[in-house]
N, C-alpha and C. Protein backbone atom coordinates (compact mmCIF):
# COMPACT_ATOMS: atom_id res chain seq x y z
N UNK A 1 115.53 99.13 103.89
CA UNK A 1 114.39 98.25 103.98
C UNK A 1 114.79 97.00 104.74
N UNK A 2 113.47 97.15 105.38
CA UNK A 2 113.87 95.10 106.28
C UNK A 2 113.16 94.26 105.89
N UNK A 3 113.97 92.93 105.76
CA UNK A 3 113.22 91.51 105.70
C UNK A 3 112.14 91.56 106.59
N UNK A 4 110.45 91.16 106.56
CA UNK A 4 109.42 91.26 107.26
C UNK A 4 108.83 89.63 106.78
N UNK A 5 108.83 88.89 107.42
CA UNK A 5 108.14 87.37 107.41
C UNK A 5 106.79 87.34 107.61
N UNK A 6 105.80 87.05 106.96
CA UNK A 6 104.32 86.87 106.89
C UNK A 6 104.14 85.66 107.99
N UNK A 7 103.53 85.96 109.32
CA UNK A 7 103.51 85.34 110.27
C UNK A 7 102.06 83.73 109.74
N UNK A 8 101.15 83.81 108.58
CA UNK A 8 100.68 83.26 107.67
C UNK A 8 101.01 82.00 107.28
N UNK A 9 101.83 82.71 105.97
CA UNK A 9 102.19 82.07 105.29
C UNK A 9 103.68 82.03 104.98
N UNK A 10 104.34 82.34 105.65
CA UNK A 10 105.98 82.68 105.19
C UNK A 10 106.48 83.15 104.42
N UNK A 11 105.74 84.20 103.70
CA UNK A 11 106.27 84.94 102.11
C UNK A 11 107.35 85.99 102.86
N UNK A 12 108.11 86.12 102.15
CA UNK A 12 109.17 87.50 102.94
C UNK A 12 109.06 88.71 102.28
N UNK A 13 109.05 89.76 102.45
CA UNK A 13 109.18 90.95 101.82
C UNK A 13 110.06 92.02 102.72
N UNK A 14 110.54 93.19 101.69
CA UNK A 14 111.20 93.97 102.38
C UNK A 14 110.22 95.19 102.88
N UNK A 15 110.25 95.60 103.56
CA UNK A 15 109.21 97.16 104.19
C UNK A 15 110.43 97.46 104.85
N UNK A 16 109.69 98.86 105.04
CA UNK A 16 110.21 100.07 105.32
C UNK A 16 109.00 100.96 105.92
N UNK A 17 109.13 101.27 107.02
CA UNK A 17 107.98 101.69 107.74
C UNK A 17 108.07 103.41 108.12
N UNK A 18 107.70 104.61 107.53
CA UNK A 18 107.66 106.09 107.62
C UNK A 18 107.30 106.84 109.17
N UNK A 19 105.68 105.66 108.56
CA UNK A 19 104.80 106.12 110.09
C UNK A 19 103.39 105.60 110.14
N UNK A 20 102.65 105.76 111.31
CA UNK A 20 101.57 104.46 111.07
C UNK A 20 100.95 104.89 110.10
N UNK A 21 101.01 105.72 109.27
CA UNK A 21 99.85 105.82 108.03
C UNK A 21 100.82 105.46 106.58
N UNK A 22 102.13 105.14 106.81
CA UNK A 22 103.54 104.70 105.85
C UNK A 22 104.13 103.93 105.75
N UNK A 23 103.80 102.92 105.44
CA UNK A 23 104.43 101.94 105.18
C UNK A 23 104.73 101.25 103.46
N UNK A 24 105.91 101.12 103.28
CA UNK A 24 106.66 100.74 101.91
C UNK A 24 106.63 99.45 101.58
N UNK A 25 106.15 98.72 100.90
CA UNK A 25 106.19 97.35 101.37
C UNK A 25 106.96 96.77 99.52
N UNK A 26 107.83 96.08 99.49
CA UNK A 26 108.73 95.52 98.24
C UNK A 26 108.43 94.14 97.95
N UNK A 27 107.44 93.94 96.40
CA UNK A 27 107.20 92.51 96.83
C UNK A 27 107.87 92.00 95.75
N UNK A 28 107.98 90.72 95.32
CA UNK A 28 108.86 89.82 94.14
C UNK A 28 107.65 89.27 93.81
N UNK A 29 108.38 88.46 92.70
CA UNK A 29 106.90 87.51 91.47
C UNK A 29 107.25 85.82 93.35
N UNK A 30 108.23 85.89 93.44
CA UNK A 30 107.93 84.30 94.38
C UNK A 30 107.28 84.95 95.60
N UNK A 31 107.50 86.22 95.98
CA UNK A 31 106.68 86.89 96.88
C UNK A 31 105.10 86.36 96.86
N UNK A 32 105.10 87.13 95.73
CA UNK A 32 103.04 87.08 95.64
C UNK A 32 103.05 85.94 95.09
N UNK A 33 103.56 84.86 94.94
CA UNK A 33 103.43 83.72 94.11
C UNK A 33 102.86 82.46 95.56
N UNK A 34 103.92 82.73 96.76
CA UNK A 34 103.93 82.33 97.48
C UNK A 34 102.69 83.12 98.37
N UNK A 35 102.60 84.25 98.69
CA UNK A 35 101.27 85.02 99.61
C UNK A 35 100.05 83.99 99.41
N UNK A 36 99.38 83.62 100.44
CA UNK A 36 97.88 83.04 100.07
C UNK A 36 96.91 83.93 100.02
N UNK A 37 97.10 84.98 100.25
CA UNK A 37 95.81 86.05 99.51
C UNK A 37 96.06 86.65 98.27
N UNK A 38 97.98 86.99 98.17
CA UNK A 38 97.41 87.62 96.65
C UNK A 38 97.48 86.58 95.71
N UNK A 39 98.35 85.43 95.86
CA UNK A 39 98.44 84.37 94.45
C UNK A 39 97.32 84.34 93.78
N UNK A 40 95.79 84.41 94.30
CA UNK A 40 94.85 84.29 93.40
C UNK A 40 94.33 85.27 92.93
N UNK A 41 94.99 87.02 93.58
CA UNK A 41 94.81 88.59 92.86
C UNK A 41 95.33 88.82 92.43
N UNK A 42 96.57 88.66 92.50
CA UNK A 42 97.92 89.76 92.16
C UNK A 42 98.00 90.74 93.09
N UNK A 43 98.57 91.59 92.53
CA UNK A 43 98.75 92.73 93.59
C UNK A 43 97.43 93.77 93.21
N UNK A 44 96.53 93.34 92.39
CA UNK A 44 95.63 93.78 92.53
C UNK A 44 94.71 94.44 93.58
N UNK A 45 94.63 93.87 94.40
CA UNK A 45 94.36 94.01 95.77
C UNK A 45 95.37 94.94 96.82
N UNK A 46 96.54 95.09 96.44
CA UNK A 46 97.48 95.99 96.84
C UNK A 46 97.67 95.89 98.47
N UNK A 47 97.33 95.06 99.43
CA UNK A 47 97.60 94.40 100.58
C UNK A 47 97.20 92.96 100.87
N UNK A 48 98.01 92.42 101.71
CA UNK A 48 97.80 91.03 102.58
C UNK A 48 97.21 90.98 103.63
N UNK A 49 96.15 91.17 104.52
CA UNK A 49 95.59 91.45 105.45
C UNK A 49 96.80 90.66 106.47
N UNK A 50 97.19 89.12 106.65
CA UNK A 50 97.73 88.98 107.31
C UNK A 50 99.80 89.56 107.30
N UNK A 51 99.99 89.81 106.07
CA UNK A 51 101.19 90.27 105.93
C UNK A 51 101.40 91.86 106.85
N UNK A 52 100.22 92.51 106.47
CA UNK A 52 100.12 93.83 107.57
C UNK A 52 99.83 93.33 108.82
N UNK A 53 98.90 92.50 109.70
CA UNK A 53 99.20 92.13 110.71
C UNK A 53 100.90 91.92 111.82
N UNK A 54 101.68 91.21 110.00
CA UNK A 54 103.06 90.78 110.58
C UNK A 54 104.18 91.87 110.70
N UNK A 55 103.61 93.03 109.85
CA UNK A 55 104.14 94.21 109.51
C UNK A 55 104.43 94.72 111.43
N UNK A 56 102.76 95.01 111.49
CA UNK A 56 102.56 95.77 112.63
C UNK A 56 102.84 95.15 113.91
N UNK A 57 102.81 94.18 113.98
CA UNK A 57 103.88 93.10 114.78
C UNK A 57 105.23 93.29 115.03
N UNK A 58 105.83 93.67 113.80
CA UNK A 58 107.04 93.57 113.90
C UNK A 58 107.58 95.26 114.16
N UNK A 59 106.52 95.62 114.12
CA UNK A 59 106.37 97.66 114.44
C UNK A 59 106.47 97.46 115.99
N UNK A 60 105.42 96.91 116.35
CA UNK A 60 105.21 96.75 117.82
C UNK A 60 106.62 96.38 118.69
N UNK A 61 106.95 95.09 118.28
CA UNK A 61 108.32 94.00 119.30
C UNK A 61 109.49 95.06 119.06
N UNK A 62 109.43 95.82 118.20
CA UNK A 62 110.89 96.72 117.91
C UNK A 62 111.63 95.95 116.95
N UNK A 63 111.18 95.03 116.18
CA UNK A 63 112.10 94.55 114.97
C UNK A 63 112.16 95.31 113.85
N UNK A 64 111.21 95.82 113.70
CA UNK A 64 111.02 96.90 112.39
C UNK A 64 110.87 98.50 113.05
N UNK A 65 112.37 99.42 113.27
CA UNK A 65 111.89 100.65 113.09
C UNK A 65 111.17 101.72 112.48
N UNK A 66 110.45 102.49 112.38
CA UNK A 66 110.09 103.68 111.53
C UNK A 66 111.55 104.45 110.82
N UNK A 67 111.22 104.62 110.00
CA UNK A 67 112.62 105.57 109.16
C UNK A 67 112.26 107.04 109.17
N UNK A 68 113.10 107.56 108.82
CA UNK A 68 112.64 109.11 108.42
C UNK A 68 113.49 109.80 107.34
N UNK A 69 112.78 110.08 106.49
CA UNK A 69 113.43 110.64 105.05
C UNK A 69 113.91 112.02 105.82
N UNK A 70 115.54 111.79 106.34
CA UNK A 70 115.84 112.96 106.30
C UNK A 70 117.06 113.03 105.30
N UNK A 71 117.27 112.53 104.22
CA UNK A 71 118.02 112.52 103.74
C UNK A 71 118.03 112.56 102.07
N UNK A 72 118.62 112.79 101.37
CA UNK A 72 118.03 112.60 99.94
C UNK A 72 117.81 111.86 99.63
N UNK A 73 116.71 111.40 99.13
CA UNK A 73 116.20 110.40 98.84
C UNK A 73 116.71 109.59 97.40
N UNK A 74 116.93 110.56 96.47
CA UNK A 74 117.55 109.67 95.37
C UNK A 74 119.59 109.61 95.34
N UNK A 75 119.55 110.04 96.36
CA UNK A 75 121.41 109.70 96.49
C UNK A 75 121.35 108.81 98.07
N UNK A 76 120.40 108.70 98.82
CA UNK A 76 120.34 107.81 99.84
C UNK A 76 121.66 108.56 100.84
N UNK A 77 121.55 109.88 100.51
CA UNK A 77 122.64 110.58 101.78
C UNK A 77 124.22 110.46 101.16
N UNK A 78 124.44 110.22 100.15
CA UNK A 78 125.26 110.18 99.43
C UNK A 78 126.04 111.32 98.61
N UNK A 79 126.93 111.78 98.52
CA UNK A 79 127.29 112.58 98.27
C UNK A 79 128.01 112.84 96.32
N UNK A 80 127.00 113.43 95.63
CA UNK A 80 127.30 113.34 93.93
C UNK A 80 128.48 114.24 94.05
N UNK A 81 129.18 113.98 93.34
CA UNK A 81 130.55 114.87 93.14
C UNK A 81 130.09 114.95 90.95
């Protein structure tokens, strides 16, 4: 996951981007505390209109790659012995 800056309001979160219909987005309590759309929902609302703007921004410039689960997902490619 990458640091993604709300071009907004400056809240940071981590995402992780699949594909344009995938995106992972990791938020904290100073996260949404700080967001000016959700502080007064919660995550109720379950997006930031401008935080996805900064998302897809950062999809666009090449700061944020797409990932691809080719790997196990609960050992992260890791090998259990």
């Amino acid at each position: 996951m990458e640091q993604v800056s709300c071009r907004s309001c400056g809240t940071c979160v981590l995402v992780e981007k699949f594909s344009p219909q995938h995106t992972s987005v990791q938020w904290n309590n100073a996260a949404v505390a700080a967001c000016t759309e959700l502080s007064t929902t919660g995550l109720k609302s379950h997006t930031c209109n401008a935080l996805r703007a900064s998302i897809e921004e950062a999809v666009a410039s090449g700061a944020l790659s797409s990932s691809t689960r080719d790997v196990d997902v609960r050992t992260r490619g890791r090998t259990l012995t």
